[in-house]
PDB file of N, CA and C in Angstrom:
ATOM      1  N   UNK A   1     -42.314   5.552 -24.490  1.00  0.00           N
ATOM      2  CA  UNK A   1     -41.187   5.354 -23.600  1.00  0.00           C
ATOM      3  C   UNK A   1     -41.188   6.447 -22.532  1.00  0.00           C
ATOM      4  N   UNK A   2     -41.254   5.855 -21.151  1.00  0.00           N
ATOM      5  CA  UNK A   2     -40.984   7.152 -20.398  1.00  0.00           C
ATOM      6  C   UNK A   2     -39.716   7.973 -20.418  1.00  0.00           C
ATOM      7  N   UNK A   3     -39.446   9.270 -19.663  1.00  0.00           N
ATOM      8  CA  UNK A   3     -38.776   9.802 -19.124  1.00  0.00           C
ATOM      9  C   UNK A   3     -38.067   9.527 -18.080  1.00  0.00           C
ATOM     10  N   UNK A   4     -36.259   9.064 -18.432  1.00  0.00           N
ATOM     11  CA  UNK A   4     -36.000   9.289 -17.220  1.00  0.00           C
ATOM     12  C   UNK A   4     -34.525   9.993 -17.211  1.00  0.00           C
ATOM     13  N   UNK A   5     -34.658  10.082 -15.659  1.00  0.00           N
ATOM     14  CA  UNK A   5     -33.375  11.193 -15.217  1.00  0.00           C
ATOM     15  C   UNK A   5     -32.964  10.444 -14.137  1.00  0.00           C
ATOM     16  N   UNK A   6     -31.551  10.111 -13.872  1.00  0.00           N
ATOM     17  CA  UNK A   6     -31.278   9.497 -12.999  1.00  0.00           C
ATOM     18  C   UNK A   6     -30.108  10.311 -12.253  1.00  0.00           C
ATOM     19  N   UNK A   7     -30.734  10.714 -11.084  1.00  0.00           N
ATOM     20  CA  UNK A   7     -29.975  11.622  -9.709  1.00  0.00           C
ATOM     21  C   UNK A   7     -28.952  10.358  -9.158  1.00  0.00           C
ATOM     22  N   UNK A   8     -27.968  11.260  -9.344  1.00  0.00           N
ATOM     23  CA  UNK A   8     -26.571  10.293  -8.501  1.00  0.00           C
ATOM     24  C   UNK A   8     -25.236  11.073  -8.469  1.00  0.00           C
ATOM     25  N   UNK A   9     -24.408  10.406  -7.706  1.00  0.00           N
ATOM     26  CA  UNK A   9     -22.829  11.085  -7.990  1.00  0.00           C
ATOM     27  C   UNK A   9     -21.637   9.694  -8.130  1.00  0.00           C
ATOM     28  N   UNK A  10     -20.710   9.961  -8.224  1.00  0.00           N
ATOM     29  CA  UNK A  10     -20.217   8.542  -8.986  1.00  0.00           C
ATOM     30  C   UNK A  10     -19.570   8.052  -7.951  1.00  0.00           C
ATOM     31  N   UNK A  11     -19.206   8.683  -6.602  1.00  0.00           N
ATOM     32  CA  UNK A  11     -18.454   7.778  -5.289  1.00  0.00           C
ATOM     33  C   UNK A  11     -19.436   6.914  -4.760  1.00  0.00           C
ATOM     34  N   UNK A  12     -21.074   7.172  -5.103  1.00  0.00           N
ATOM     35  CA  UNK A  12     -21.768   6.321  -4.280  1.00  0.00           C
ATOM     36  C   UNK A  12     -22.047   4.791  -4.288  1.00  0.00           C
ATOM     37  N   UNK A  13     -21.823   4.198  -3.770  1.00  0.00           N
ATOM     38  CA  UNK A  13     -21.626   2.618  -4.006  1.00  0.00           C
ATOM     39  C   UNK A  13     -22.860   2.059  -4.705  1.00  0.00           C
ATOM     40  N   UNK A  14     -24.219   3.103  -4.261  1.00  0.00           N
ATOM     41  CA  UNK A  14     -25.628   2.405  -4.275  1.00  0.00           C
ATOM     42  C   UNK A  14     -25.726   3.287  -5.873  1.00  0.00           C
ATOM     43  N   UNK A  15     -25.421   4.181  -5.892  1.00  0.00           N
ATOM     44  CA  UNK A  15     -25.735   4.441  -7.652  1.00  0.00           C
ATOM     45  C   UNK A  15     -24.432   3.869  -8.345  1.00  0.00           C
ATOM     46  N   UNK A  16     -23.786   3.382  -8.487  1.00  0.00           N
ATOM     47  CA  UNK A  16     -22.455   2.835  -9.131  1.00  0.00           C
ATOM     48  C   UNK A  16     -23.426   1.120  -8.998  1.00  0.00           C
ATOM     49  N   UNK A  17     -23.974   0.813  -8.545  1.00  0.00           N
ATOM     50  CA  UNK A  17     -25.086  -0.575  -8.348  1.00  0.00           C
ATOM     51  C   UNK A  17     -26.139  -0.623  -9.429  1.00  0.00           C
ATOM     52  N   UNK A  18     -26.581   0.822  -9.557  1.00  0.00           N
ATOM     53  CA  UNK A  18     -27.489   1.175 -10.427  1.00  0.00           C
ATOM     54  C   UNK A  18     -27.165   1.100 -12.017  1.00  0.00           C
ATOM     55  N   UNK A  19     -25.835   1.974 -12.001  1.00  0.00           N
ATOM     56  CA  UNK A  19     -25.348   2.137 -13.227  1.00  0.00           C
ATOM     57  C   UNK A  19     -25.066   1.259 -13.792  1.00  0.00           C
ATOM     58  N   UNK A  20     -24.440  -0.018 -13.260  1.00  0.00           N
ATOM     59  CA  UNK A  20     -23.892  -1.068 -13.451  1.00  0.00           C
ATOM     60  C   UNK A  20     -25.193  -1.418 -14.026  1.00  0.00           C
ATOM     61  N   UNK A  21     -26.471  -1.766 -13.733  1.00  0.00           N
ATOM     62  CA  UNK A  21     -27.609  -2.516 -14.650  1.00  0.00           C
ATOM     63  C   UNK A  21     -28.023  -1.481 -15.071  1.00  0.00           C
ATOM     64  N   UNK A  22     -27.725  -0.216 -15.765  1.00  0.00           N
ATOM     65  CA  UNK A  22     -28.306   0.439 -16.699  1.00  0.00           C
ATOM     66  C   UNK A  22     -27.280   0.095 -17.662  1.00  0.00           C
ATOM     67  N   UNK A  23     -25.921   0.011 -17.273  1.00  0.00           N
ATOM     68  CA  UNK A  23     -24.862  -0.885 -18.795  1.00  0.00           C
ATOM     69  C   UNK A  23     -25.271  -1.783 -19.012  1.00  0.00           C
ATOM     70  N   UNK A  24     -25.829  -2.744 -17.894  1.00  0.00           N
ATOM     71  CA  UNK A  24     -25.868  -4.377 -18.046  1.00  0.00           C
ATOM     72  C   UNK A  24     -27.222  -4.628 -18.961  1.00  0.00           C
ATOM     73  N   UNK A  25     -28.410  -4.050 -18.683  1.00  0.00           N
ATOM     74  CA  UNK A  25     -29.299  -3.918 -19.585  1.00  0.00           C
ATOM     75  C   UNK A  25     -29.411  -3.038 -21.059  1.00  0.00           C
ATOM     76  N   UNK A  26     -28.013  -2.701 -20.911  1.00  0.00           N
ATOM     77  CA  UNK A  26     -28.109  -1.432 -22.691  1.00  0.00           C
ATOM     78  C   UNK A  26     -28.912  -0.094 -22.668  1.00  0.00           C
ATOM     79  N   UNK A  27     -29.656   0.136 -21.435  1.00  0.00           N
ATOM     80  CA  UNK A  27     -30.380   1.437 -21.967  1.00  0.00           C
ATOM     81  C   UNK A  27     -29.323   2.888 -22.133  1.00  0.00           C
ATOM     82  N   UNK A  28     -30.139   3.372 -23.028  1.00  0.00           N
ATOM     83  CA  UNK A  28     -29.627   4.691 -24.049  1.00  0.00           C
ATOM     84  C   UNK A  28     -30.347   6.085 -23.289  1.00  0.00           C
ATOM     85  N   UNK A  29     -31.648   5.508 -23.534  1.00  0.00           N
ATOM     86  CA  UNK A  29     -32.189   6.759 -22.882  1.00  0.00           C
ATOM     87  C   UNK A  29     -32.749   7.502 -22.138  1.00  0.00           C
ATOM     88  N   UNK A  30     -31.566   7.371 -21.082  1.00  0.00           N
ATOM     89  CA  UNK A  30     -31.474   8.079 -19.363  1.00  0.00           C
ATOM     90  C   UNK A  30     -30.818   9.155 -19.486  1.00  0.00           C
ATOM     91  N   UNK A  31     -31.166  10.298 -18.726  1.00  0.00           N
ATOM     92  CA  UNK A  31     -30.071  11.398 -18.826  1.00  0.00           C
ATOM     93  C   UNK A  31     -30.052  10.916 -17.621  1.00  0.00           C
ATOM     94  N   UNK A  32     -28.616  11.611 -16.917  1.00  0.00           N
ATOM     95  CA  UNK A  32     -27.979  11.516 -15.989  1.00  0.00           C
ATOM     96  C   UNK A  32     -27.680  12.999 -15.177  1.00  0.00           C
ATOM     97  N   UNK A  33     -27.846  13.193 -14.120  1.00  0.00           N
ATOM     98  CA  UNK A  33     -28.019  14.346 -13.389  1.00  0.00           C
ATOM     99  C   UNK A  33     -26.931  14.310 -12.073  1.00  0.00           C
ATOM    100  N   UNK A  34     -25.495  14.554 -12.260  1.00  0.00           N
ATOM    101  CA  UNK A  34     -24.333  14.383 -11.028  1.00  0.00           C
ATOM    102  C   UNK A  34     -24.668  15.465 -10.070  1.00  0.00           C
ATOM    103  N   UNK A  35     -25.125  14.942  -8.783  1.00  0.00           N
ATOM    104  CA  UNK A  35     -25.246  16.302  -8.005  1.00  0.00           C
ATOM    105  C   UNK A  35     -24.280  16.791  -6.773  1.00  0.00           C
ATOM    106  N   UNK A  36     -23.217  16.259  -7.006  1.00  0.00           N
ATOM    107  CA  UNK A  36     -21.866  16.487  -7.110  1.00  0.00           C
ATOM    108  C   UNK A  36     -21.375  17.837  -7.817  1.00  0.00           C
ATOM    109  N   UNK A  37     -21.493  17.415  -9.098  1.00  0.00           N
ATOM    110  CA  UNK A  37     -20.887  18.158 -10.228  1.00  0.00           C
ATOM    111  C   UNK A  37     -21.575  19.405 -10.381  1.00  0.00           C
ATOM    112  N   UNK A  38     -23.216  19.150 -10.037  1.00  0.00           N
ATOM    113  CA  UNK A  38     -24.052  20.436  -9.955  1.00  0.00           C
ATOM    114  C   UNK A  38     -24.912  20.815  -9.155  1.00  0.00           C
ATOM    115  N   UNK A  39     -24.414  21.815  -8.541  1.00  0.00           N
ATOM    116  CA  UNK A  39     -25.113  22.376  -6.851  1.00  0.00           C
ATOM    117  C   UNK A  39     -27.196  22.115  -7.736  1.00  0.00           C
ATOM    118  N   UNK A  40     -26.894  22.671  -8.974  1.00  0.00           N
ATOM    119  CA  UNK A  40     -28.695  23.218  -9.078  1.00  0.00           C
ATOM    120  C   UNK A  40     -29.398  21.353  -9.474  1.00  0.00           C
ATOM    121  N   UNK A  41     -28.670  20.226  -9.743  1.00  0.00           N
ATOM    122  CA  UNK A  41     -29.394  19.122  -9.520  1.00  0.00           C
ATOM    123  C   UNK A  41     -29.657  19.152  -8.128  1.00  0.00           C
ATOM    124  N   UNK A  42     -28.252  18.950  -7.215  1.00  0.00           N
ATOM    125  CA  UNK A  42     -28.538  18.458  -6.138  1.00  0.00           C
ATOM    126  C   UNK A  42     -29.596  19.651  -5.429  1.00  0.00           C
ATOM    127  N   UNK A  43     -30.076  20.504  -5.606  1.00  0.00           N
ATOM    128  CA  UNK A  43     -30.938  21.799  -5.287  1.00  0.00           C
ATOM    129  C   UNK A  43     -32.428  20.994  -5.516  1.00  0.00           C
ATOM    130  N   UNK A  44     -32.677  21.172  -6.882  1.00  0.00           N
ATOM    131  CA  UNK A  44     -33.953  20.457  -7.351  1.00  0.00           C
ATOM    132  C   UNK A  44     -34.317  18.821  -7.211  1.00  0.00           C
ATOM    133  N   UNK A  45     -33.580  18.215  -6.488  1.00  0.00           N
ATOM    134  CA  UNK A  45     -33.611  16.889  -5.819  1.00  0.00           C
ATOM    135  C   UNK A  45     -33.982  17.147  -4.430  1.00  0.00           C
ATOM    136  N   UNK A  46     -33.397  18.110  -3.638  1.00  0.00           N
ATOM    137  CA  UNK A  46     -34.041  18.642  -2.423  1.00  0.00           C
ATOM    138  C   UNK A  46     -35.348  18.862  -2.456  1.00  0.00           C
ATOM    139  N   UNK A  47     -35.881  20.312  -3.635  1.00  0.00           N
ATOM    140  CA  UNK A  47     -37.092  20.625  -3.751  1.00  0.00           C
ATOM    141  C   UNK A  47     -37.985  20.305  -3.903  1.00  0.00           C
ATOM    142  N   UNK A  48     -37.776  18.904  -4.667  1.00  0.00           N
ATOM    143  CA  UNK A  48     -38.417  17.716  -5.213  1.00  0.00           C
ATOM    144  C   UNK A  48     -38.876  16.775  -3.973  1.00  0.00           C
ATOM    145  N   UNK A  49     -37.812  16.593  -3.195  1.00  0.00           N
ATOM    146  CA  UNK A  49     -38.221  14.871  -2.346  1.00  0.00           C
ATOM    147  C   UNK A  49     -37.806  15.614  -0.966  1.00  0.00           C
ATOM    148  N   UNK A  50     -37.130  16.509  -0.531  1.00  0.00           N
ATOM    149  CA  UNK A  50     -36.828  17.039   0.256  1.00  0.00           C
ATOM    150  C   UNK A  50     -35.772  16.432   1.082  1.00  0.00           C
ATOM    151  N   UNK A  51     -35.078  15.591   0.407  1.00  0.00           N
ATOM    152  CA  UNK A  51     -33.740  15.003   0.562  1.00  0.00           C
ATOM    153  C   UNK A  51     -32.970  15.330  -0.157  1.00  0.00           C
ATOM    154  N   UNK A  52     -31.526  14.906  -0.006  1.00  0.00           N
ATOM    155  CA  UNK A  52     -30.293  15.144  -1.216  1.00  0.00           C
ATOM    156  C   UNK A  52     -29.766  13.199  -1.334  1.00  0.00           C
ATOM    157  N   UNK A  53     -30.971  11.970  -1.054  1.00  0.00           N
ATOM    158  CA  UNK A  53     -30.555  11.058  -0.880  1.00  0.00           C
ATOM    159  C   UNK A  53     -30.742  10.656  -2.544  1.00  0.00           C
ATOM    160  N   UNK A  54     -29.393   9.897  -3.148  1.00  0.00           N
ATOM    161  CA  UNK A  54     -29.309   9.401  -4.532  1.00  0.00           C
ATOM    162  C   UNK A  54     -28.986   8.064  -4.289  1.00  0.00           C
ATOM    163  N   UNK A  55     -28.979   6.832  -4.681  1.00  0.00           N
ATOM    164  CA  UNK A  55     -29.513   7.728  -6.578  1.00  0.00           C
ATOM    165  C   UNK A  55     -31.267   7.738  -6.091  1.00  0.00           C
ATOM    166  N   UNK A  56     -31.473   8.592  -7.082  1.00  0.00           N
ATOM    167  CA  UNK A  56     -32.792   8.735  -7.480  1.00  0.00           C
ATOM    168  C   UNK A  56     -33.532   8.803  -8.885  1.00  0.00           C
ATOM    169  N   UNK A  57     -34.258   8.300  -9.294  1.00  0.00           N
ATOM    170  CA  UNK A  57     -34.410   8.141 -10.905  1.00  0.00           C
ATOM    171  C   UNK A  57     -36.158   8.412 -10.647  1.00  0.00           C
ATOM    172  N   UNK A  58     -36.134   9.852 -11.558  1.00  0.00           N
ATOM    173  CA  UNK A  58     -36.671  10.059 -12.121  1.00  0.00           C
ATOM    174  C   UNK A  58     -37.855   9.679 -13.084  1.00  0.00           C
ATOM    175  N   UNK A  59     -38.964   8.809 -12.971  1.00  0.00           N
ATOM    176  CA  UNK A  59     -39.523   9.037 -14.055  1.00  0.00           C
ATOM    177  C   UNK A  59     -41.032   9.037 -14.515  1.00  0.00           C
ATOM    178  N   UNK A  60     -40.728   9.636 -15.842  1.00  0.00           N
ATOM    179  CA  UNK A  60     -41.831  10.699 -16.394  1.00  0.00           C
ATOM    180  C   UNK A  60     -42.271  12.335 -14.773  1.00  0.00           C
ATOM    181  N   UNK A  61     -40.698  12.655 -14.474  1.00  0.00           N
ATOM    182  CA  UNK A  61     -41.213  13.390 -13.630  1.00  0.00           C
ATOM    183  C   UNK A  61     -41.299  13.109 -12.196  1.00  0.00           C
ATOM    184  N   UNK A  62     -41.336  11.692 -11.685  1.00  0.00           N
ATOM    185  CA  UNK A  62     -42.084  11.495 -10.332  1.00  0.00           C
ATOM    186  C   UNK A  62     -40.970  10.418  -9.858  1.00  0.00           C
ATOM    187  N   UNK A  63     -40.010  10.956  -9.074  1.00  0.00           N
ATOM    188  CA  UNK A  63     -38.931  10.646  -7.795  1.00  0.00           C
ATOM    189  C   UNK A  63     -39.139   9.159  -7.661  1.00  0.00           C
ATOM    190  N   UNK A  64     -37.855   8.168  -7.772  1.00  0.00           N
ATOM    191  CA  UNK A  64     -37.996   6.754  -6.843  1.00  0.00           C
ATOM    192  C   UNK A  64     -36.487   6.460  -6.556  1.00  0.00           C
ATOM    193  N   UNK A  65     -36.445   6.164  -4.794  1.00  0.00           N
ATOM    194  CA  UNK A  65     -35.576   5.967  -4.714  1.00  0.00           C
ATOM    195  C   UNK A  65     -35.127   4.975  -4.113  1.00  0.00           C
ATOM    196  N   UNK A  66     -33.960   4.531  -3.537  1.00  0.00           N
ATOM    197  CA  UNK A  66     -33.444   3.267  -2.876  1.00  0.00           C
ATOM    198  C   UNK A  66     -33.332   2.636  -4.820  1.00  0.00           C
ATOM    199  N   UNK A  67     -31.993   1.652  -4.496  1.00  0.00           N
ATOM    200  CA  UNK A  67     -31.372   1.381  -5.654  1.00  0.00           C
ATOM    201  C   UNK A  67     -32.079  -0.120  -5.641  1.00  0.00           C
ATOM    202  N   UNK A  68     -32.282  -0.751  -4.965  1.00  0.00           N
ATOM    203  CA  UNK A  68     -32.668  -1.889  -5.388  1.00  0.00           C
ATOM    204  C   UNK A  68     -34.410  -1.498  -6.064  1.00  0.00           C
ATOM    205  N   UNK A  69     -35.146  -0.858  -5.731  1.00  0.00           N
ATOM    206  CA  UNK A  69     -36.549  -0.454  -6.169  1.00  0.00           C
ATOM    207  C   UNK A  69     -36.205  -0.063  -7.657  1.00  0.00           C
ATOM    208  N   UNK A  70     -35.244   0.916  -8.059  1.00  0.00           N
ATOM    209  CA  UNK A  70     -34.892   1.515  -9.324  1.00  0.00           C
ATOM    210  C   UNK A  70     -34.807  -0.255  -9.753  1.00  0.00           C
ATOM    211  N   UNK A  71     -33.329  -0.867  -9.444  1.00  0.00           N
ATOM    212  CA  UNK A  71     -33.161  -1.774 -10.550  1.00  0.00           C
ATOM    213  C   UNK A  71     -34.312  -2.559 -10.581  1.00  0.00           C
ATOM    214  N   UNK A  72     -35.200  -3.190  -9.777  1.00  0.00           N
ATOM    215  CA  UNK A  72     -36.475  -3.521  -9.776  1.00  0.00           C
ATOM    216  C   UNK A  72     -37.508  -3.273 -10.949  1.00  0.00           C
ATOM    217  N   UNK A  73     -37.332  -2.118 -11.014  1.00  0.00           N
ATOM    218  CA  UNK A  73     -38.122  -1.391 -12.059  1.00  0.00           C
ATOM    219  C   UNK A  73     -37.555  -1.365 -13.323  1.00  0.00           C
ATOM    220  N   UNK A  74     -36.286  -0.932 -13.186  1.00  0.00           N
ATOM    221  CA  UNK A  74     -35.654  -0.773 -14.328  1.00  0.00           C
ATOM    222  C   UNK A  74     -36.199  -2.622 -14.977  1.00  0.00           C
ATOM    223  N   UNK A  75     -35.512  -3.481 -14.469  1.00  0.00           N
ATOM    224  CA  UNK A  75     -35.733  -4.817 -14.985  1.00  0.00           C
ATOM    225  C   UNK A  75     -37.122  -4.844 -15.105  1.00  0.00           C
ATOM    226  N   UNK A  76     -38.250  -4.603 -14.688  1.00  0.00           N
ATOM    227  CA  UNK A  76     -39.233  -4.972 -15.358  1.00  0.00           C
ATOM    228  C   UNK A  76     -39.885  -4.405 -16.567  1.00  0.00           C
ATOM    229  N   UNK A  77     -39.459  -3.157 -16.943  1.00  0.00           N
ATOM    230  CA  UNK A  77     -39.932  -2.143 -18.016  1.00  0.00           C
ATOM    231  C   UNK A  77     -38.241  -2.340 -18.802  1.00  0.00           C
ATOM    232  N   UNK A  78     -37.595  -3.065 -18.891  1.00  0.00           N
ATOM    233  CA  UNK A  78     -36.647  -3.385 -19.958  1.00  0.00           C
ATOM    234  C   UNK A  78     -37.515  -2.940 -21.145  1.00  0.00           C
ATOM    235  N   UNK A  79     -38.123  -3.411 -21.435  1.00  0.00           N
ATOM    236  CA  UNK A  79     -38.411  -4.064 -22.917  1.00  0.00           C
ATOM    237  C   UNK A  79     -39.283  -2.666 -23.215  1.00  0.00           C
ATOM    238  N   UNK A  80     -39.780  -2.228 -22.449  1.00  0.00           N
ATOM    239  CA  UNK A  80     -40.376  -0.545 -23.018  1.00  0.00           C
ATOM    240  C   UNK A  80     -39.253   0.117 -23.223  1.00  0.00           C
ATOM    241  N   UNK A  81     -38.352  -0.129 -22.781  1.00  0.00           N
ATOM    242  CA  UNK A  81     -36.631   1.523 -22.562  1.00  0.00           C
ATOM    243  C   UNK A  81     -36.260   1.063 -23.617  1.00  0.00           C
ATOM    244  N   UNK A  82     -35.654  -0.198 -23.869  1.00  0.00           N
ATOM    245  CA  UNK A  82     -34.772  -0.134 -25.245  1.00  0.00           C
ATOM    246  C   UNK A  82     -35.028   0.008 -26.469  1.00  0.00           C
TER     247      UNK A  82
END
């Protein structure tokens, strides 16, 4: 199962899109990274992609962003996450 981390803050319409099919599909195991809530996510999301643009998900390590690409993905690797 990969790694993932999913960069977001909760006013954003396009990660609140996201979240919505990470409930809608059941996955468990995403950490979640508010970079809102914490200057040093939203820091290492800069350092990383050299944006502060969320959501961004994480995985195994390697940045993807724009929310429709995540749920994209997310829906096709369902069946590896749960």
């Amino acid at each position: 199962m990969p790694s993932l981390n999913l960069y977001y803050f909760d006013s954003c319409p396009y990660c609140q899109k996201v979240l919505r099919k990470i409930e809608q599909l059941g996955l468990k195991n995403i950490e979640f990274s508010d970079t809102r809530a914490n200057s040093q996510h939203r820091d290492k999301l800069i350092k990383d992609t050299g944006r502060q643009t969320v959501p961004c998900l994480y995985i195994d390590g390697k940045p993807m962003h724009e929310s429709d690409d995540i749920i994209s993905w997310l829906e096709a690797n369902k069946e590896k996450l749960s």
